[in-house]
Protein backbone atom coordinates (compact mmCIF):
# COMPACT_ATOMS: atom_id res chain seq x y z
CA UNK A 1 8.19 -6.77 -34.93
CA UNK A 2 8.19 -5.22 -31.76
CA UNK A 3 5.02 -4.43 -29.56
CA UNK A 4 3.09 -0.81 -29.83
CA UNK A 5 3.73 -0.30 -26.06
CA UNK A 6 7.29 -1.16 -26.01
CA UNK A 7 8.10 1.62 -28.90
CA UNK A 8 6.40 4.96 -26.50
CA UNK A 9 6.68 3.10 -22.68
CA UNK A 10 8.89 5.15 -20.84
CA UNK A 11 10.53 3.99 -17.23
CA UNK A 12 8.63 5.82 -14.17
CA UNK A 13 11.74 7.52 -12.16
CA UNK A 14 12.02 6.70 -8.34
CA UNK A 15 8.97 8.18 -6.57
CA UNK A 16 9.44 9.04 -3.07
CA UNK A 17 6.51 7.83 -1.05
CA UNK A 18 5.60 8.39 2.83
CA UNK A 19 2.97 6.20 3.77
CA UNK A 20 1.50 7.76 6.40
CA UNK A 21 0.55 4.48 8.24
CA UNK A 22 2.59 1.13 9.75
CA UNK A 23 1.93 -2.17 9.95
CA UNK A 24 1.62 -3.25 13.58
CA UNK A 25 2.14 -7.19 13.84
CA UNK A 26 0.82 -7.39 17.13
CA UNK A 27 -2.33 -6.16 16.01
CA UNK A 28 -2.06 -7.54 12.68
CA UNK A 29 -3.06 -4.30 11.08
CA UNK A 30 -1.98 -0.80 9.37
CA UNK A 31 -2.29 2.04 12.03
CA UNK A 32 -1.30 5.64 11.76
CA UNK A 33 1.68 7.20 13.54
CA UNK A 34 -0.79 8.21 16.41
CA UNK A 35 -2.02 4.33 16.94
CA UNK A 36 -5.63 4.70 15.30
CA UNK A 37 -6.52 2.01 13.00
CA UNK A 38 -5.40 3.32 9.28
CA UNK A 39 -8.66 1.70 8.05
CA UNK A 40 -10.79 4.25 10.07
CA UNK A 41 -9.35 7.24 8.92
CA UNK A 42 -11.62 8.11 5.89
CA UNK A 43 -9.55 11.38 4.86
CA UNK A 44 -6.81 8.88 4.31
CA UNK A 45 -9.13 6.23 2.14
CA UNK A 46 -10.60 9.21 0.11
CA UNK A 47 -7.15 10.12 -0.71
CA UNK A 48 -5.34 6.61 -1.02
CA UNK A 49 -8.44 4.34 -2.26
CA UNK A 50 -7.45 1.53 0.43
CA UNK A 51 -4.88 0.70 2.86
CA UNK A 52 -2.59 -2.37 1.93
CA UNK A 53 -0.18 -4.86 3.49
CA UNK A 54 1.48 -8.08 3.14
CA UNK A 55 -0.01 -8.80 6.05
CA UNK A 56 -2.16 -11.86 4.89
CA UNK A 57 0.33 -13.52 3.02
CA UNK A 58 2.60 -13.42 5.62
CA UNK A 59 0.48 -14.48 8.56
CA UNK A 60 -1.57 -17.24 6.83
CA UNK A 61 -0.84 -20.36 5.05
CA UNK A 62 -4.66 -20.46 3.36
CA UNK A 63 -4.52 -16.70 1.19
């Protein structure tokens, strides 16, 4: 017997993405192309919901 979701799940193509911020390691956060913090820019949460990195995990040994 196989799953419902397996029978009607179909493979999501290859989205192209521009993330319109960075993450700056010196700073150890996401900025925009201009410098300004990514976090500040509430246009950019409204549209994106949050600004995320790997910036934690990579940084600190307690996450």
């Amino acid at each position: 017997m196989q799953p419902f979701a397996l029978e009607y799940a179909r493979p999501v193509g290859d989205l192209e993405v521009a993330t319109p911020y960075v993450y700056d390691s010196g700073r150890q956060l996401n900025v925009l192309l201009d410098g300004r913090v990514a976090a500040g820019d509430h246009a950019l949460l409204r549209e994106l919901g949050t600004t995320t990195s790997t910036a934690g995990s990579k940084t600190h040994f307690d996450d």
